[in-house]
Protein backbone atom coordinates (compact mmCIF):
# COMPACT_ATOMS: atom_id res chain seq x y z
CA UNK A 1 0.00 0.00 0.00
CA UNK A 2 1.25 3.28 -1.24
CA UNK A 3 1.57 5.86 1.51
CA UNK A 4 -0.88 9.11 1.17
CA UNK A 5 2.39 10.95 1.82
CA UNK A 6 3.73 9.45 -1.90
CA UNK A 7 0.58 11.22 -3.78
CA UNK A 8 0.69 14.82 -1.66
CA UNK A 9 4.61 15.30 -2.80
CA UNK A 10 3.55 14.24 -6.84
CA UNK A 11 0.35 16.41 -6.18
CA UNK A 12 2.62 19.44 -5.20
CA UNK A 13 5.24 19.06 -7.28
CA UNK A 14 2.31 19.17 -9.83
CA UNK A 15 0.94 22.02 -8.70
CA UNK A 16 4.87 23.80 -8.52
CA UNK A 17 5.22 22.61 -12.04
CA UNK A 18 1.97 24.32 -13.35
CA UNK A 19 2.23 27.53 -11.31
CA UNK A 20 5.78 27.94 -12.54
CA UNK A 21 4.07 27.47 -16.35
CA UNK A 22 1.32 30.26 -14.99
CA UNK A 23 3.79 32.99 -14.08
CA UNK A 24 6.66 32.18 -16.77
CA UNK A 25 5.39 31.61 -20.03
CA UNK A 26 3.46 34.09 -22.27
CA UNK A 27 1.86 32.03 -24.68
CA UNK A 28 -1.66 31.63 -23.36
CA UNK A 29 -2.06 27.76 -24.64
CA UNK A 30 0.91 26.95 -22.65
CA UNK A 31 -0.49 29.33 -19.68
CA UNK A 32 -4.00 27.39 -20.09
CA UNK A 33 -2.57 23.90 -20.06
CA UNK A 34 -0.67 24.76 -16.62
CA UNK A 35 -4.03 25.78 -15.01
CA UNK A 36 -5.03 22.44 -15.62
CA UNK A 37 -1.98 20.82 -14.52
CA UNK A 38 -2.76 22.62 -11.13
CA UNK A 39 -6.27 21.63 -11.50
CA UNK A 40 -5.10 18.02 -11.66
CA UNK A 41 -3.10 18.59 -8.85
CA UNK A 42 -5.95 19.31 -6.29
CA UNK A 43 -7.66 16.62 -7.98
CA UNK A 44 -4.73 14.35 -7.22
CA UNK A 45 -4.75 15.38 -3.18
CA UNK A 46 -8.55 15.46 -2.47
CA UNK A 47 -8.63 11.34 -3.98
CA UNK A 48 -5.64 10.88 -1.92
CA UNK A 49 -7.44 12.14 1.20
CA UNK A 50 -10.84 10.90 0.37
CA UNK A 51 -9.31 7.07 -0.06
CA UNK A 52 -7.31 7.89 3.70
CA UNK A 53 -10.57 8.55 5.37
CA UNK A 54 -12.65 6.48 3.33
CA UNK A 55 -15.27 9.07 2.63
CA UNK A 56 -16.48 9.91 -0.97
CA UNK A 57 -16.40 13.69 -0.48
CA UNK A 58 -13.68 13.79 -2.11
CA UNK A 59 -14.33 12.06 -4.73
CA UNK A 60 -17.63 14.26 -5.61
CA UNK A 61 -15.41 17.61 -5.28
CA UNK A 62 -13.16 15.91 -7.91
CA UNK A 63 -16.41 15.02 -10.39
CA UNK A 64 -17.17 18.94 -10.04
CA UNK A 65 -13.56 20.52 -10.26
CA UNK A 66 -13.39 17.93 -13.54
CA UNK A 67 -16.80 19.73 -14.70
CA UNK A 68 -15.28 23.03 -13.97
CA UNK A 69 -12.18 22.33 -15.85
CA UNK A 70 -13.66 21.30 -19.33
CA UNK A 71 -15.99 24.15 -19.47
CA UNK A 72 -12.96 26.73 -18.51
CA UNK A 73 -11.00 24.91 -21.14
CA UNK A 74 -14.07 25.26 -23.77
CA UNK A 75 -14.30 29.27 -22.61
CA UNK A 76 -10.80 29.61 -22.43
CA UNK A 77 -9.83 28.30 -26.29
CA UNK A 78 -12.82 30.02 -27.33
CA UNK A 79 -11.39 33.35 -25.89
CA UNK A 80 -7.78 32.09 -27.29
CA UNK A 81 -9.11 31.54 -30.69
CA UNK A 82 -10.84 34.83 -30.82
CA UNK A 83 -8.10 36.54 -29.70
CA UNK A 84 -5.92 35.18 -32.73
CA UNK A 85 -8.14 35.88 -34.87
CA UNK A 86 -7.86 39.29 -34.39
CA UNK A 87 -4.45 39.93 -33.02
CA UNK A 88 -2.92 37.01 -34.96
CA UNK A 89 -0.98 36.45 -31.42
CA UNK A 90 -1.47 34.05 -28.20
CA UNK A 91 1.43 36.11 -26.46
CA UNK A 92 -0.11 37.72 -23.20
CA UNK A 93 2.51 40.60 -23.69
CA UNK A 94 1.10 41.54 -26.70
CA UNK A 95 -2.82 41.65 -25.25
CA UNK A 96 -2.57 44.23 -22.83
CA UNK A 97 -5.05 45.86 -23.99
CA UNK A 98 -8.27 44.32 -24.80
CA UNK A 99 -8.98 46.70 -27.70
CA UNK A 100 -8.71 46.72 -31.34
């Protein structure tokens, strides 16, 4: 039996990983697909702690944060794609201004 300790340290070095993507890159894709790395991350620590204490609440906090996550993905390449299409750019240093 793995050790709930095990899944914490991959679910924070998950989260590291992600908000490290967040804050360094400027593409917005690459900025997008971090959030959900950190997403997965929580997701990662509430299964660990609902399987420790045997409860499901975990598990139904995880079915919503996954419900969550594909409609901010939908929204957010929606925005992305619009955005391109009328800056020709994903780079966040170039959309400062929301503004034609």
């Amino acid at each position: 039996m793995i050790p709930i300790s095990y899944y914490l340290w991959v679910s924070a070095l998950l989260f590291v990983t992600g908000a490290i993507g967040v804050l360094l890159r400027r593409n917005a894709l690459i900025m997008l697909m971090s959030l959900e790395l950190m997403l997965n991350a929580v997701n990662l620590s509430f299964v660990a702690y609902a399987r420790m204490l045997n409860d499901m609440g975990g598990h139904v906090f995880v079915f919503l944060n996954i419900t969550v996550a594909a409609a901010e993905a939908a929204v957010g390449l929606a925005i992305i794609l619009a955005i391109y299409r009328t800056k020709e750019t994903v780079d966040v240093d170039h959309l400062s201004l929301m503004q034609h």
